[in-house]
Protein backbone atom coordinates (compact mmCIF):
# COMPACT_ATOMS: atom_id res chain seq x y z
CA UNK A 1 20.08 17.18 -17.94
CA UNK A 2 16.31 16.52 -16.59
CA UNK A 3 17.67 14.29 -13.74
CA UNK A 4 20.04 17.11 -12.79
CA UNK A 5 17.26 19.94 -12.75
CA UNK A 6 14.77 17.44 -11.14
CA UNK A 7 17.07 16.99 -8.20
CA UNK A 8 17.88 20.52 -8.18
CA UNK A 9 14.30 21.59 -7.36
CA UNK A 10 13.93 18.32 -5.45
CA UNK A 11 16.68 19.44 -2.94
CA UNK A 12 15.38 21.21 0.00
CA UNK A 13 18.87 23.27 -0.25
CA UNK A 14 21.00 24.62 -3.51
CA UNK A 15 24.36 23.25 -2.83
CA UNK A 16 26.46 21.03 -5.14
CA UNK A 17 26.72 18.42 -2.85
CA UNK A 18 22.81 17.51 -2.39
CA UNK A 19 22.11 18.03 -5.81
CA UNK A 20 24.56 15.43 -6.81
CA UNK A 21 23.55 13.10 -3.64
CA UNK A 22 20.07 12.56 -5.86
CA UNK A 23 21.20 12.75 -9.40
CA UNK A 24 23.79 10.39 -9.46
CA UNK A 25 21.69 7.25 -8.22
CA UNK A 26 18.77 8.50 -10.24
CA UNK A 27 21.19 8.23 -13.42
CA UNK A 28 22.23 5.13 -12.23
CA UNK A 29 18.92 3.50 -11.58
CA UNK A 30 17.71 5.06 -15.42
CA UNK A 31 20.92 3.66 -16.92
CA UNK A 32 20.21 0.50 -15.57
CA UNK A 33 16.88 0.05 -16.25
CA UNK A 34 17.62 1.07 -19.96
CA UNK A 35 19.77 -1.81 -20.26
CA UNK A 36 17.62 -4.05 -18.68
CA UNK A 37 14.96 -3.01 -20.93
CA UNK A 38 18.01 -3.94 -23.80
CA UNK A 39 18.88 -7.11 -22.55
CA UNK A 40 14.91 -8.48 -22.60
CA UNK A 41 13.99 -7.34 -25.85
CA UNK A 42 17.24 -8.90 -27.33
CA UNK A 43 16.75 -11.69 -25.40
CA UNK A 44 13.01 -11.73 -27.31
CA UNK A 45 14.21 -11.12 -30.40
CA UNK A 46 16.14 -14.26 -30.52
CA UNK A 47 13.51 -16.49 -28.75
CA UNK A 48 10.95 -16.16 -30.78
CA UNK A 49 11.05 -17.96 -34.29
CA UNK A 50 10.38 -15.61 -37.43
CA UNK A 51 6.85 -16.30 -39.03
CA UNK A 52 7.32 -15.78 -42.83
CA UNK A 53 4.78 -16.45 -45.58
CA UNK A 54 6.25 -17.44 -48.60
CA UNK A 55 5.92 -15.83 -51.71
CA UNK A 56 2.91 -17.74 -53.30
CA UNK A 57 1.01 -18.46 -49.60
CA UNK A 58 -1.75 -15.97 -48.58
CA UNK A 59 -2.81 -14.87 -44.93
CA UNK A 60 -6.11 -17.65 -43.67
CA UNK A 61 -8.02 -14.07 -43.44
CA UNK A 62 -11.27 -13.42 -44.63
CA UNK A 63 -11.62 -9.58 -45.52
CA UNK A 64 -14.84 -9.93 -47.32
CA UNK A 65 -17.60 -8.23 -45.49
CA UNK A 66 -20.88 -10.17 -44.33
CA UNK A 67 -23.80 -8.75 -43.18
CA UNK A 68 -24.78 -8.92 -39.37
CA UNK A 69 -27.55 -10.89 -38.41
CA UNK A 70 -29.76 -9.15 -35.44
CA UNK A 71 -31.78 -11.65 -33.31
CA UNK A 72 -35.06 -10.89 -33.06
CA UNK A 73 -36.00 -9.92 -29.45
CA UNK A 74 -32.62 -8.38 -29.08
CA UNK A 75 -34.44 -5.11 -28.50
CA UNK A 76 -31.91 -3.71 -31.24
CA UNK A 77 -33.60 -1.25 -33.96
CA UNK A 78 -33.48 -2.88 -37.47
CA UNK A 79 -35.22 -0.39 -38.85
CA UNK A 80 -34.05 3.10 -40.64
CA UNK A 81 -35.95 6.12 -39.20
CA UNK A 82 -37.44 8.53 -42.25
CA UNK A 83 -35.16 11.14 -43.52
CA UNK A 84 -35.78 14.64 -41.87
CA UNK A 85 -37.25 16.85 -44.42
CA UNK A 86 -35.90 20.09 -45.01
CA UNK A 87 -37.17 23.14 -43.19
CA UNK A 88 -35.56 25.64 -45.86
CA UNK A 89 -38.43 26.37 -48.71
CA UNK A 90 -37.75 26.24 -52.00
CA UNK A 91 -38.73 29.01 -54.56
């Protein structure tokens, strides 16, 4: 549907017979580039080997979080500026 209103406003005229000129290798080229695209990822699929923990195994992953280490001379701040105090008074 796209391909067909894409080459109808791509055609310099309105006839049938242009329109069709560029739609039907367009849907040609798309169709085979989808199966291409098919063809590789199956291809893929079977290639690569299937990773599976088992059951009792856990991931090598530490989630715990450490705490960051700046270098001194980094020219980082390490230091917390003051809270802003409040500009609204209090009654």
């Amino acid at each position: 549907m796209l391909i067909s209103v894409f080459s109808a406003l791509a055609t310099p005229t309105g006839d049938l017979l242009t329109v069709m000129v560029l739609a039907v290798p367009m849907t040609a080229l798309i169709a085979l580039s989808l199966a291409v695209i098919i063809w590789r990822d199956r291809a893929h699929t079977r290639q690569a080997a299937p990773v599976a923990l088992s059951p009792g195994e856990g991931s090598s992953l530490d989630l715990a979080p450490s705490r960051i280490e700046v270098p001194v001379g980094s020219g980082a701040v390490t230091r917390r500026r003051p809270a802003k105090e409040s500009t609204r008074r209090h009654r």
